[in-house]
PDB file of N, CA and C in Angstrom:
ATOM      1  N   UNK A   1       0.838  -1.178   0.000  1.00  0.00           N
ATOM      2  CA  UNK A   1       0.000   0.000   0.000  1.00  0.00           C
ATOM      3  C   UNK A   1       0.889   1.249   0.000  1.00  0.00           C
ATOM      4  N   UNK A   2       0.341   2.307  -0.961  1.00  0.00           N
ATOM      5  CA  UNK A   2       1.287   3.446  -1.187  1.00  0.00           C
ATOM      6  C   UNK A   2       0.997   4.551   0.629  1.00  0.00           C
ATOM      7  N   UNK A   3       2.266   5.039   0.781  1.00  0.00           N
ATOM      8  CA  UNK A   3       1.743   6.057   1.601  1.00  0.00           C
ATOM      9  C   UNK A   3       0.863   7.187   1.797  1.00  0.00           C
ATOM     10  N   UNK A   4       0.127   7.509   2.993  1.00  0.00           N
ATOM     11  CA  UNK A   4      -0.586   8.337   2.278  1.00  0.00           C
ATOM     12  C   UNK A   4      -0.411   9.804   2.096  1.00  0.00           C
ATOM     13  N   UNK A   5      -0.590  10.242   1.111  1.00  0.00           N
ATOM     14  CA  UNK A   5      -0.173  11.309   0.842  1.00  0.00           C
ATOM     15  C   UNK A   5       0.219  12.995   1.530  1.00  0.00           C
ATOM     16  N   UNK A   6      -1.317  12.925   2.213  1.00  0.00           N
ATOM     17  CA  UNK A   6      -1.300  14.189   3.016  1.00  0.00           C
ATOM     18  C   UNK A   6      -0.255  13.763   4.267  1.00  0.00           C
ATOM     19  N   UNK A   7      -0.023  12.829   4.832  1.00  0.00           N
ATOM     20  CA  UNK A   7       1.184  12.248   6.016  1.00  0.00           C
ATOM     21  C   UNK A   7       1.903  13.771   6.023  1.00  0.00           C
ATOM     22  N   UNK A   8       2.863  13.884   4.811  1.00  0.00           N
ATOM     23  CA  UNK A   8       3.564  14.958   5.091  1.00  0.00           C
ATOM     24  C   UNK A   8       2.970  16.189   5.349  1.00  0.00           C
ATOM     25  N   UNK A   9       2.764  16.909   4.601  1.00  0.00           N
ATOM     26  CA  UNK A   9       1.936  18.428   5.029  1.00  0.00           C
ATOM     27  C   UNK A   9       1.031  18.077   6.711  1.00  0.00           C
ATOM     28  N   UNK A  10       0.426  17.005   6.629  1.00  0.00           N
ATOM     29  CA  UNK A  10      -0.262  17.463   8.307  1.00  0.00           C
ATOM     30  C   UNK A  10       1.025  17.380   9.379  1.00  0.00           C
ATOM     31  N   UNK A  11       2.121  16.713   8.917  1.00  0.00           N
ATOM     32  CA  UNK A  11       3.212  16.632  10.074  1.00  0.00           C
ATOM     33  C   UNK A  11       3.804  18.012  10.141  1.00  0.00           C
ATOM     34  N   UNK A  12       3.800  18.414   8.899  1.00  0.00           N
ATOM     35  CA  UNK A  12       5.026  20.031   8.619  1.00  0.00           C
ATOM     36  C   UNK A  12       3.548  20.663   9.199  1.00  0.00           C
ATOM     37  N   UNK A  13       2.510  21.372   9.663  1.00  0.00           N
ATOM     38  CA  UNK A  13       1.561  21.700  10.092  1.00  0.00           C
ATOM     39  C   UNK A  13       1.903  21.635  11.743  1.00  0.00           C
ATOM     40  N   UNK A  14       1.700  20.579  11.817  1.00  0.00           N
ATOM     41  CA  UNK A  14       1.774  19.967  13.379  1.00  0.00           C
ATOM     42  C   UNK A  14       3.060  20.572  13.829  1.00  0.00           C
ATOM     43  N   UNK A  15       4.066  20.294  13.317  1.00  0.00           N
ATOM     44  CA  UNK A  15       5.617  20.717  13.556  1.00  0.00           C
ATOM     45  C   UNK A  15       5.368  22.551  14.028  1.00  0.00           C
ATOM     46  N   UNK A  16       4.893  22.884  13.077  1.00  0.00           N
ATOM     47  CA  UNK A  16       5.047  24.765  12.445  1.00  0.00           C
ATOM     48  C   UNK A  16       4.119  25.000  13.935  1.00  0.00           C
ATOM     49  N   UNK A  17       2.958  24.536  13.856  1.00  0.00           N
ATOM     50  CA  UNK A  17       2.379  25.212  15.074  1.00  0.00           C
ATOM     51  C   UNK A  17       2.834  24.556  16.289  1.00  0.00           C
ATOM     52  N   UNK A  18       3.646  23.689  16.728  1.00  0.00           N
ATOM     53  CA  UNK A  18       3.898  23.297  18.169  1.00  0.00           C
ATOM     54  C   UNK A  18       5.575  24.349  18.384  1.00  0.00           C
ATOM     55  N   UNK A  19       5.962  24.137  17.141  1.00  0.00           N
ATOM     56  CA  UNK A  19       7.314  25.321  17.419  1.00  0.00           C
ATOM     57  C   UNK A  19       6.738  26.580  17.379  1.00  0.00           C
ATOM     58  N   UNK A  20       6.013  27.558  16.606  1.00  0.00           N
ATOM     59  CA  UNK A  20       5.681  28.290  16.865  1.00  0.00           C
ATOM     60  C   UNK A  20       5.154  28.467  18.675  1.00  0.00           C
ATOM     61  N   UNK A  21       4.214  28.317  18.574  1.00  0.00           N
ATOM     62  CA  UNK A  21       3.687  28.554  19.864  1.00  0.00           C
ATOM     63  C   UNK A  21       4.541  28.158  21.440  1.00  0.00           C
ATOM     64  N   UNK A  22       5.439  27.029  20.862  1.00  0.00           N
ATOM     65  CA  UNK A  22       6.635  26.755  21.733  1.00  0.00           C
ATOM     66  C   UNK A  22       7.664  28.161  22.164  1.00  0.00           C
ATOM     67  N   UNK A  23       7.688  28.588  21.091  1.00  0.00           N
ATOM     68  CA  UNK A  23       8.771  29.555  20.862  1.00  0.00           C
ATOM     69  C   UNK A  23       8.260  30.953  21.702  1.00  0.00           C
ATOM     70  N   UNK A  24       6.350  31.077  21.370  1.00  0.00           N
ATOM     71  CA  UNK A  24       5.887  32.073  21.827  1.00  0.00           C
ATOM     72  C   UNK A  24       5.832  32.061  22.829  1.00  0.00           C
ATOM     73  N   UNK A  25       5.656  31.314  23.664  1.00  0.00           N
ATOM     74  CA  UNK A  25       5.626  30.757  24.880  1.00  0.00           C
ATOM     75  C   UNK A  25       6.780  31.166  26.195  1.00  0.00           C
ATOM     76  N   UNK A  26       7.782  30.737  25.598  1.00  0.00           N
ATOM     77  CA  UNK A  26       9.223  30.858  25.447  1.00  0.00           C
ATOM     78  C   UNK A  26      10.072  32.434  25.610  1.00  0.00           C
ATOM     79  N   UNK A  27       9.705  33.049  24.562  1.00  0.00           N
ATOM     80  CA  UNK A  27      10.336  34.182  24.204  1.00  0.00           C
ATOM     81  C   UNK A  27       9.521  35.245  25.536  1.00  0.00           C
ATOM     82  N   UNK A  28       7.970  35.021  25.205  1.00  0.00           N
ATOM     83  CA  UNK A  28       6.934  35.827  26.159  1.00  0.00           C
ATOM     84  C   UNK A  28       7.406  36.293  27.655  1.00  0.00           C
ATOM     85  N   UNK A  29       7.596  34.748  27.898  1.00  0.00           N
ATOM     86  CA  UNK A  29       7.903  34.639  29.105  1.00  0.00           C
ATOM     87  C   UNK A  29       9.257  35.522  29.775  1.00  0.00           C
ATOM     88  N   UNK A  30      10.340  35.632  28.836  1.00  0.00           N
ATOM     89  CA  UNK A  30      11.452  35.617  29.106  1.00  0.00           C
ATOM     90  C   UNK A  30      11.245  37.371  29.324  1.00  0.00           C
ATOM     91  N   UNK A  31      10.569  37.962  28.579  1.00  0.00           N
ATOM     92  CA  UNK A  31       9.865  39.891  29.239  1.00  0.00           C
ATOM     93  C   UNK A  31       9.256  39.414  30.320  1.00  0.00           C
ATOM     94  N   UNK A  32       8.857  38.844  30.537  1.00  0.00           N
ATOM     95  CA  UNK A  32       8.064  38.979  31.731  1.00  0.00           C
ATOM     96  C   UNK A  32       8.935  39.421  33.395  1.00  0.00           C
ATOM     97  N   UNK A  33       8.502  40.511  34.189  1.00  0.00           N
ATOM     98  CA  UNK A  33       8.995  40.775  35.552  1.00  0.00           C
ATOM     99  C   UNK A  33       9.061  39.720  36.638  1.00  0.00           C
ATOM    100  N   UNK A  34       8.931  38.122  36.191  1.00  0.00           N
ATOM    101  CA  UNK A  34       8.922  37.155  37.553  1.00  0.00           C
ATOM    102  C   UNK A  34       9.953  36.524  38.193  1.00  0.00           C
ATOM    103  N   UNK A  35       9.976  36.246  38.576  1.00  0.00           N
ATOM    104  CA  UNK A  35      11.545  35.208  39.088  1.00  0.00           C
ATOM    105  C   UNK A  35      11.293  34.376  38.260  1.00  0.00           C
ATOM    106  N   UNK A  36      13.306  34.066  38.447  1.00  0.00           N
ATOM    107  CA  UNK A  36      13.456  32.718  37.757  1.00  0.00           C
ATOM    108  C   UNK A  36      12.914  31.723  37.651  1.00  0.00           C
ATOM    109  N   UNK A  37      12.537  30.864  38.459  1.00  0.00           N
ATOM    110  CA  UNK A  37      11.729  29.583  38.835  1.00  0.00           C
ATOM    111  C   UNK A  37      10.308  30.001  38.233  1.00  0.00           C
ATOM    112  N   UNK A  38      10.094  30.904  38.695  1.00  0.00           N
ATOM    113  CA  UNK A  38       8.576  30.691  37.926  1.00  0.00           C
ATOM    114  C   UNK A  38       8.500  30.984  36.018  1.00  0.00           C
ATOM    115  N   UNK A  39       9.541  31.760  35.681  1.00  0.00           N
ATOM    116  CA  UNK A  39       9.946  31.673  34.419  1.00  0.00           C
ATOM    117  C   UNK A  39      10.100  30.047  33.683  1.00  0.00           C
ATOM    118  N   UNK A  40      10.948  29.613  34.712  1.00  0.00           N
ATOM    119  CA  UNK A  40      11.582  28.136  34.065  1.00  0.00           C
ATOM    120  C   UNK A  40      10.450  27.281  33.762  1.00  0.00           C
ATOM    121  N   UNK A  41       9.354  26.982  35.050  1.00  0.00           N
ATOM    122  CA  UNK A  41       8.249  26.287  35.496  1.00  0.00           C
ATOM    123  C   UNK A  41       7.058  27.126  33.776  1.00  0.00           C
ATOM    124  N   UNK A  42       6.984  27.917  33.795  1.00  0.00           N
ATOM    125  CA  UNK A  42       5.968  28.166  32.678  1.00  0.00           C
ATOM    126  C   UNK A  42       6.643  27.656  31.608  1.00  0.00           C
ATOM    127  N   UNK A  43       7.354  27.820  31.158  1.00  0.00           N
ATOM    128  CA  UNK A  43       8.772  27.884  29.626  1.00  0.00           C
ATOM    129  C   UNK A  43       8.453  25.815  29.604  1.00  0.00           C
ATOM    130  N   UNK A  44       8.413  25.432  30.899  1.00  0.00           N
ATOM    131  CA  UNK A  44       8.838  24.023  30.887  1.00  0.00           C
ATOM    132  C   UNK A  44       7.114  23.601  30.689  1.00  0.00           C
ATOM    133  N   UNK A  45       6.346  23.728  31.370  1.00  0.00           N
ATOM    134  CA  UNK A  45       4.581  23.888  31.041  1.00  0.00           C
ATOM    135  C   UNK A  45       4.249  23.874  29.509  1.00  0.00           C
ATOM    136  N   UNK A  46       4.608  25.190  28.990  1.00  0.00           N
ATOM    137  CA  UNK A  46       4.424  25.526  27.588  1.00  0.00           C
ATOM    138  C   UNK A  46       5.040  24.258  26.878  1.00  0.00           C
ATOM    139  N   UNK A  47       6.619  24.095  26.873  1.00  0.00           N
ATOM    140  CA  UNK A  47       7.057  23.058  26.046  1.00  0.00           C
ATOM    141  C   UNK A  47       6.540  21.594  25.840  1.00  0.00           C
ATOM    142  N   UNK A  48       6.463  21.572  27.283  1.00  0.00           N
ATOM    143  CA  UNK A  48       5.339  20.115  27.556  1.00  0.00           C
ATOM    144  C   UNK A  48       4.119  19.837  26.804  1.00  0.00           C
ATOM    145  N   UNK A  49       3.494  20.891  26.785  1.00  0.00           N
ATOM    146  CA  UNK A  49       2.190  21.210  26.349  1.00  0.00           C
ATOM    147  C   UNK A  49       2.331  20.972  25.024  1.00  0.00           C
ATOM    148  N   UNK A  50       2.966  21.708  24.322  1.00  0.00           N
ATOM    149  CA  UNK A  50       2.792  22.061  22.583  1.00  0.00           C
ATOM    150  C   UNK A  50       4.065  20.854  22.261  1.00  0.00           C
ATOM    151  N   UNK A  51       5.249  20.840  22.506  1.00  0.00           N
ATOM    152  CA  UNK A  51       6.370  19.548  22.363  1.00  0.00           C
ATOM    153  C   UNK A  51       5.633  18.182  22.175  1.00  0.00           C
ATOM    154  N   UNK A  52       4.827  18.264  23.873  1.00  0.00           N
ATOM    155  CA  UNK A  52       4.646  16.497  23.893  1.00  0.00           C
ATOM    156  C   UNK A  52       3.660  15.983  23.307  1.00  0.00           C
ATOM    157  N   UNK A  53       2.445  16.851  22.806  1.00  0.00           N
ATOM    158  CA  UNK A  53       1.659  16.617  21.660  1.00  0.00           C
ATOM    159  C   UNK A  53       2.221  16.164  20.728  1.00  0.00           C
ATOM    160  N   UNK A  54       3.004  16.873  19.902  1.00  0.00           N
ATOM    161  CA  UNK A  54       3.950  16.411  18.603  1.00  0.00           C
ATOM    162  C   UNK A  54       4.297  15.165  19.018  1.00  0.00           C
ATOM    163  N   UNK A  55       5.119  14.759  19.794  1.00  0.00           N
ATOM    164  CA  UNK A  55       5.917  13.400  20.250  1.00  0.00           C
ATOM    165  C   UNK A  55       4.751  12.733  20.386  1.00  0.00           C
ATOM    166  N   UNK A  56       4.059  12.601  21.051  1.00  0.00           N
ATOM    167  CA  UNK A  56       2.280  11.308  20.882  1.00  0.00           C
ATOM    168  C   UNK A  56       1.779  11.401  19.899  1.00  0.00           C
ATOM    169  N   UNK A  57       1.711  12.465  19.197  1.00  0.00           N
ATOM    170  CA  UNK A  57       0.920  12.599  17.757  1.00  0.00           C
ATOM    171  C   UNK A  57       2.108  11.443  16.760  1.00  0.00           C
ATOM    172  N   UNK A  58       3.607  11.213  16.780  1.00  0.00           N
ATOM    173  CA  UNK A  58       4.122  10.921  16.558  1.00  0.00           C
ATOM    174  C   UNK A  58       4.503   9.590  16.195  1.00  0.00           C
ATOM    175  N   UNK A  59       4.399   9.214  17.914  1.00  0.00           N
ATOM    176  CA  UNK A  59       4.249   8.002  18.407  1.00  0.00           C
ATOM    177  C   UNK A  59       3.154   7.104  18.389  1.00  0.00           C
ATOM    178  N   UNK A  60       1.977   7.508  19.086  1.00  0.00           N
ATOM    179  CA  UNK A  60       0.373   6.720  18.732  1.00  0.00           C
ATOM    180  C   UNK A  60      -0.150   7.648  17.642  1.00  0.00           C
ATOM    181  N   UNK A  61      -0.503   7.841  16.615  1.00  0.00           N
ATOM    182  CA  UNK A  61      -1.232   8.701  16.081  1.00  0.00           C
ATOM    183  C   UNK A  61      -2.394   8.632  16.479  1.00  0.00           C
ATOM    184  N   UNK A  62      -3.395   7.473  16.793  1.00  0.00           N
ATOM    185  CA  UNK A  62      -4.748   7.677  16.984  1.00  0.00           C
ATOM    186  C   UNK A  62      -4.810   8.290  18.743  1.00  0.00           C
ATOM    187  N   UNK A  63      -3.782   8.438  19.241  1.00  0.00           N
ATOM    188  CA  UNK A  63      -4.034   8.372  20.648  1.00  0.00           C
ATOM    189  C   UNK A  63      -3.692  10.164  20.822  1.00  0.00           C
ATOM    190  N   UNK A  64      -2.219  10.515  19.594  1.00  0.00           N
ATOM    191  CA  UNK A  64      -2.078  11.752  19.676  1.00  0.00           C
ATOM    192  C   UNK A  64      -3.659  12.666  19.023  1.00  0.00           C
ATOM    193  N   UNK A  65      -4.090  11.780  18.546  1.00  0.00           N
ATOM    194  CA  UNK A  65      -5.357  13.291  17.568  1.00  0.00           C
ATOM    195  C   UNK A  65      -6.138  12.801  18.718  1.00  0.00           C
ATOM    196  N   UNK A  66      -6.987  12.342  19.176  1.00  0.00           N
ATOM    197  CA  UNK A  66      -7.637  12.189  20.720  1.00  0.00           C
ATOM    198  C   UNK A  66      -7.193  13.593  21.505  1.00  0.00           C
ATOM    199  N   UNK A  67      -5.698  13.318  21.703  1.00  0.00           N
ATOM    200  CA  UNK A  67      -5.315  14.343  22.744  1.00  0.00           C
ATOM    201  C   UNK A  67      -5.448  16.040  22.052  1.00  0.00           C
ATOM    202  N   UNK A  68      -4.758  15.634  20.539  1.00  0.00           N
ATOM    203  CA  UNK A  68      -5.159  17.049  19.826  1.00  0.00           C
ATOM    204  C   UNK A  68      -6.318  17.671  19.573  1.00  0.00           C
ATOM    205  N   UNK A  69      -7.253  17.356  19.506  1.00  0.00           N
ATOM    206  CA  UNK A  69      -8.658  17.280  19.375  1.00  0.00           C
ATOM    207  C   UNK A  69      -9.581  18.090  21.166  1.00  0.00           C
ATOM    208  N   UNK A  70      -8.803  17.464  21.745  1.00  0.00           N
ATOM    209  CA  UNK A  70      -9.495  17.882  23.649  1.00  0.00           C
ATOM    210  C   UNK A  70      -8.430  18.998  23.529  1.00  0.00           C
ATOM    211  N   UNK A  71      -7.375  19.082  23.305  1.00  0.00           N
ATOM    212  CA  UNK A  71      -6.541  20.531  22.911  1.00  0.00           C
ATOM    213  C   UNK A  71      -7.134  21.487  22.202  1.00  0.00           C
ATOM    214  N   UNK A  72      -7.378  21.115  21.393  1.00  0.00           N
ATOM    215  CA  UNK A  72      -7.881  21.812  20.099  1.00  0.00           C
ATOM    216  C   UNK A  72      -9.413  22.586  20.652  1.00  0.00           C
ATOM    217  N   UNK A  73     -10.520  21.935  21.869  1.00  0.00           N
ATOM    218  CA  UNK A  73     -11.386  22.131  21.986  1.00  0.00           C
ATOM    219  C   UNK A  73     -11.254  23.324  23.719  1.00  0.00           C
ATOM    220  N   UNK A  74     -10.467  22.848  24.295  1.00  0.00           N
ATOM    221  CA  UNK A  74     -10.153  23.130  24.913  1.00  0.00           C
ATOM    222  C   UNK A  74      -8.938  24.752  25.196  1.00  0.00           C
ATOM    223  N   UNK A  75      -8.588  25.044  24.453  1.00  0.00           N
ATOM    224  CA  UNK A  75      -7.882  25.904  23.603  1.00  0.00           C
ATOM    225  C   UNK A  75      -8.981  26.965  23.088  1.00  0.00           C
ATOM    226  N   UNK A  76      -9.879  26.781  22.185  1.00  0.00           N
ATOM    227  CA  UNK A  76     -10.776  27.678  21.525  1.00  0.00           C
ATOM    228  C   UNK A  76     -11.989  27.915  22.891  1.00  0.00           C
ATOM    229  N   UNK A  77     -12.445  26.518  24.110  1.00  0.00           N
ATOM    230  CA  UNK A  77     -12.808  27.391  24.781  1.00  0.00           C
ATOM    231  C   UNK A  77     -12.442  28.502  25.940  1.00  0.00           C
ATOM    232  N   UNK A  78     -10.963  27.951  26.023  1.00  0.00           N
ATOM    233  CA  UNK A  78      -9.809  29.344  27.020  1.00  0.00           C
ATOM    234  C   UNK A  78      -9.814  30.637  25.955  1.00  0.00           C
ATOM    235  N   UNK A  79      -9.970  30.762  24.775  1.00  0.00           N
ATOM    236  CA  UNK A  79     -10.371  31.444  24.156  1.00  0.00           C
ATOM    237  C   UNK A  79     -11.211  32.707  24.129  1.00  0.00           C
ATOM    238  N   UNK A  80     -12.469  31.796  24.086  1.00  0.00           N
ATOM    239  CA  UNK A  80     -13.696  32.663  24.051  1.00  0.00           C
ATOM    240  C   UNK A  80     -13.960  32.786  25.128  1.00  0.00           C
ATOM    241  N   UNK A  81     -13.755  31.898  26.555  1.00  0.00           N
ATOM    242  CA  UNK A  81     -14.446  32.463  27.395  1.00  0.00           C
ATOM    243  C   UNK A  81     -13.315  32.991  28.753  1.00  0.00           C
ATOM    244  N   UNK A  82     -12.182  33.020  28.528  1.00  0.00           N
ATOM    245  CA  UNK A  82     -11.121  33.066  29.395  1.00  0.00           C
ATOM    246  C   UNK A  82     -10.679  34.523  28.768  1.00  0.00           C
ATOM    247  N   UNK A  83      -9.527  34.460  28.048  1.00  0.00           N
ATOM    248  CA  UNK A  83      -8.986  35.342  27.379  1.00  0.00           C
ATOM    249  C   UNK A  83      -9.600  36.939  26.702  1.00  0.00           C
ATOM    250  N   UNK A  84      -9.431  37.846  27.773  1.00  0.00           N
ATOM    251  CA  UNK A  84     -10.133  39.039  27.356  1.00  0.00           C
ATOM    252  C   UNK A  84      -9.518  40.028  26.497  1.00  0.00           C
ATOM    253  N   UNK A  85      -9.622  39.733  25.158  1.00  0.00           N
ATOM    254  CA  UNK A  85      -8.824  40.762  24.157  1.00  0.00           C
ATOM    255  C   UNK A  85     -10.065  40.877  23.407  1.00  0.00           C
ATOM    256  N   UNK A  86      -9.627  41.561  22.114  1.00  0.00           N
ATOM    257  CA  UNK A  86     -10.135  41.876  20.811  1.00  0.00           C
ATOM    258  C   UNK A  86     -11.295  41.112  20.123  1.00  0.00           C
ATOM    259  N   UNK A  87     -11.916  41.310  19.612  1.00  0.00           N
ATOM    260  CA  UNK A  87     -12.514  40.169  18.950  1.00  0.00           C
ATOM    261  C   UNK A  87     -11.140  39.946  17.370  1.00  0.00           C
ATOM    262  N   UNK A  88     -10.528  40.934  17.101  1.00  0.00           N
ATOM    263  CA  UNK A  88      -9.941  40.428  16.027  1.00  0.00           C
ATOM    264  C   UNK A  88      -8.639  39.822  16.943  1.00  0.00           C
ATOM    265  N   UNK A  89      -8.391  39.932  17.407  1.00  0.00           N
ATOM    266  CA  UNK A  89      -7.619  38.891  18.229  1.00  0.00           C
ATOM    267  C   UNK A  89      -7.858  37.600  18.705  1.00  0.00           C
ATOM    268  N   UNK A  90      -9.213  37.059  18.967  1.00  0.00           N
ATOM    269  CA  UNK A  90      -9.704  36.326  19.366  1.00  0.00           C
ATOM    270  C   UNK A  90      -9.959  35.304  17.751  1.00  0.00           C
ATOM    271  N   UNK A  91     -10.446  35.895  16.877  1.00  0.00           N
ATOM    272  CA  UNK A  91     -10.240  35.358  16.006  1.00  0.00           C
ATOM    273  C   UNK A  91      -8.941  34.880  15.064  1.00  0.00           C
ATOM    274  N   UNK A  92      -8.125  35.770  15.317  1.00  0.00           N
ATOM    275  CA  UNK A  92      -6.281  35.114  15.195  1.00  0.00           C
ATOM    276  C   UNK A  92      -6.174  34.003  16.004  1.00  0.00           C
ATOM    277  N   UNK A  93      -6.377  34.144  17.109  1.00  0.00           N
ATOM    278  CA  UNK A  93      -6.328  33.565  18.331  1.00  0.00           C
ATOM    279  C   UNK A  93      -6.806  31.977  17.948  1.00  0.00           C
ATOM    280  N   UNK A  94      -7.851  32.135  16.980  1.00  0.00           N
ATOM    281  CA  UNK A  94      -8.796  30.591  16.615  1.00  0.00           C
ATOM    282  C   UNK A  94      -7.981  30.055  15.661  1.00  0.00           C
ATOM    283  N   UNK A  95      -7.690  31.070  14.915  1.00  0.00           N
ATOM    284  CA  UNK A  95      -7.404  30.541  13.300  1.00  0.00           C
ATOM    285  C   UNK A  95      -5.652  30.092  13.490  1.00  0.00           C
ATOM    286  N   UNK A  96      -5.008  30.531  14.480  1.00  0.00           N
ATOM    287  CA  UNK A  96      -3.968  30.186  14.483  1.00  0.00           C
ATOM    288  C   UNK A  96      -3.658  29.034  15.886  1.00  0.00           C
ATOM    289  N   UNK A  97      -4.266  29.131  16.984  1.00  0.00           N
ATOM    290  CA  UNK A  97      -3.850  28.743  18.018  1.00  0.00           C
ATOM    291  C   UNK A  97      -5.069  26.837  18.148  1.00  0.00           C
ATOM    292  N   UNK A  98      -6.375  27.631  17.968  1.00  0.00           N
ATOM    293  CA  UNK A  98      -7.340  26.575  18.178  1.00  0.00           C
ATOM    294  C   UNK A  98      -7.053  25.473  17.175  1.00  0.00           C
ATOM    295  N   UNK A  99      -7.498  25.910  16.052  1.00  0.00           N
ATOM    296  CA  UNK A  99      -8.003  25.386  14.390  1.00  0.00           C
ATOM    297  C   UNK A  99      -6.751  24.378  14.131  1.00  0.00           C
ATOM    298  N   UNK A 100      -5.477  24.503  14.567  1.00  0.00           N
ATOM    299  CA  UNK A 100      -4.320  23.489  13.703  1.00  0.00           C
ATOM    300  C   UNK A 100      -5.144  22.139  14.638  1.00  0.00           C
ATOM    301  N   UNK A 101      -4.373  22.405  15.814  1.00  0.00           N
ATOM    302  CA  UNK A 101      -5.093  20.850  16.403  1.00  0.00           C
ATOM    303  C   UNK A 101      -6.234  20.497  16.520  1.00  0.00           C
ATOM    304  N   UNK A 102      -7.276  21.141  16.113  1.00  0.00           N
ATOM    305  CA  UNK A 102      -8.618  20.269  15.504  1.00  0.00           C
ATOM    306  C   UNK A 102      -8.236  20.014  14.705  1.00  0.00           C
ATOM    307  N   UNK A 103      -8.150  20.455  13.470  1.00  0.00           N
ATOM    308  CA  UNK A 103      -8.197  19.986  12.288  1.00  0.00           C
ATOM    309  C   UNK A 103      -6.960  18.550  12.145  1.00  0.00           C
ATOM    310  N   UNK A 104      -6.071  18.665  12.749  1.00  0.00           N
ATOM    311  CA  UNK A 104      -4.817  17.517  12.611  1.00  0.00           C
ATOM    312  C   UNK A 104      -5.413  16.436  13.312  1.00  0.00           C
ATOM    313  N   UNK A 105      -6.121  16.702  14.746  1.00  0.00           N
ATOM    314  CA  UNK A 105      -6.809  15.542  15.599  1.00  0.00           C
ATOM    315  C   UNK A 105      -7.382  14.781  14.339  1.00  0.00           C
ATOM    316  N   UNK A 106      -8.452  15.264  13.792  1.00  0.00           N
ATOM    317  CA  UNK A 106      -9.281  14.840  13.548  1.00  0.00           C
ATOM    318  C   UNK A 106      -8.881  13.998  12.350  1.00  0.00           C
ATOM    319  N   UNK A 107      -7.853  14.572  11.419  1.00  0.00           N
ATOM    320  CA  UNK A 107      -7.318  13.826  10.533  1.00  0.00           C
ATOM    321  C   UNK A 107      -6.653  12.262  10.785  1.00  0.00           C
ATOM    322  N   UNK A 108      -5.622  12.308  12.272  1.00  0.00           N
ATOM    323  CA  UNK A 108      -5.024  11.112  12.737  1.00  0.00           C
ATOM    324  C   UNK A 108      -6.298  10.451  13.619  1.00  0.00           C
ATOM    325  N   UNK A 109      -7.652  10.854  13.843  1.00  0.00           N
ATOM    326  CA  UNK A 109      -8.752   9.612  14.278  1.00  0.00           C
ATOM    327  C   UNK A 109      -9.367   9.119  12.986  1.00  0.00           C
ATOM    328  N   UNK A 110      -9.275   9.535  11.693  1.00  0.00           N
ATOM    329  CA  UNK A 110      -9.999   8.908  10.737  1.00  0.00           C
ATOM    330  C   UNK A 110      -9.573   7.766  10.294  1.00  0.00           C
ATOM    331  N   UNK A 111     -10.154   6.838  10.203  1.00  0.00           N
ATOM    332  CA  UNK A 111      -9.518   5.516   9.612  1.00  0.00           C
ATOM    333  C   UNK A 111      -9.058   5.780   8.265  1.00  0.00           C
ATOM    334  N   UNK A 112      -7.845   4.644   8.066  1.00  0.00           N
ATOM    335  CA  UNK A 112      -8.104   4.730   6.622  1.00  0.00           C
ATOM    336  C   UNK A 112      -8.520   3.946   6.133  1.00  0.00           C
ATOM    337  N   UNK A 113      -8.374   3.429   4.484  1.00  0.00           N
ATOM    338  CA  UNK A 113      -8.912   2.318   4.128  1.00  0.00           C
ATOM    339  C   UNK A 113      -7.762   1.424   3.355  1.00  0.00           C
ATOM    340  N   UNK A 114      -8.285   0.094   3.028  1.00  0.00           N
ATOM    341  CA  UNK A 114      -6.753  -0.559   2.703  1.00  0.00           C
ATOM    342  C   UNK A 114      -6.873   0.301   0.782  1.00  0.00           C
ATOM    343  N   UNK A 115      -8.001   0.375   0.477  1.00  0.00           N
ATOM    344  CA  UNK A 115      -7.776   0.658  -1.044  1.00  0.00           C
ATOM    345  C   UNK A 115      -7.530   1.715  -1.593  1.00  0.00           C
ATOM    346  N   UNK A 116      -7.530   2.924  -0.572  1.00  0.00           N
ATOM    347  CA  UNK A 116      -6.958   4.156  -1.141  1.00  0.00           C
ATOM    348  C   UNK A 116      -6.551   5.324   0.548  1.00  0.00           C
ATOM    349  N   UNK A 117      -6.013   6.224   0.112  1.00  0.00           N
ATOM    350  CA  UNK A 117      -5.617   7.327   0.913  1.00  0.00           C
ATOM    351  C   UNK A 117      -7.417   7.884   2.263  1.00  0.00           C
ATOM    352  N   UNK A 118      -6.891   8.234   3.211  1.00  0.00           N
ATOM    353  CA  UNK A 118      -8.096   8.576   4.173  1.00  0.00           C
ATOM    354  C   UNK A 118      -9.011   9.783   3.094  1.00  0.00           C
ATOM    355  N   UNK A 119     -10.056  10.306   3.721  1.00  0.00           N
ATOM    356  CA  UNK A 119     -10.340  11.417   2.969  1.00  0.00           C
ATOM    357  C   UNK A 119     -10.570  12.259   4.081  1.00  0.00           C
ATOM    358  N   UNK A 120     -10.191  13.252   4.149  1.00  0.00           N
ATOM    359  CA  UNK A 120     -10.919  14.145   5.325  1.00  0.00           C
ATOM    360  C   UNK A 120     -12.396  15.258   5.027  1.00  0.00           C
TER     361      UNK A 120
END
């Protein structure tokens, strides 16, 4: 059976937004006025968070889109009902932060089939 095709682009996806947001995470923190320890402790939170997704998405795929998916849902509702900015922020906020890991979850829970590529 040939591989399936989209494999690559949802991984370079998955990759782009767990480093991104790794990085944002990361960099954010490092302006921030707190002590060290509590710097390290968020920086190490964040990486965990967005890193160890990738690595299970990796490793189990059906077990990583499960987890991406309660991310993904979970995420858009810290969103809307947590996070008090903009509405055009809030909508960056979806389209960049929520939307990758739904959409990737949902791709690694679809079965495939033996006679051709999944379809999403």
């Amino acid at each position: 059976m040939l591989p399936d095709p989209l494999s690559l682009p949802v991984k370079m996806v998955l990759f782009a937004w767990a480093g991104f947001w790794s990085f944002f995470v990361v960099a954010s923190e490092i302006g921030q006025p707190d002590d060290p320890l509590t710097k390290i402790l968020i920086c190490l939170g964040g990486l965990t968070f967005f890193l160890g997704t990738v690595l299970l998405a990796l490793w189990q795929p059906k077990k990583g889109g499960v987890v991406l998916l309660s991310e993904g849902v979970a995420l858009l509702v810290a969103n809307l009902m947590v996070f008090h900015t903009s509405l055009e922020t809030k909508c960056l906020l979806i389209l960049t932060l929520a939307l990758p890991p739904l959409l990737i979850g949902r791709y690694l829970i679809t079965p495939t089939s033996q006679n051709g590529p999944r379809y999403c």
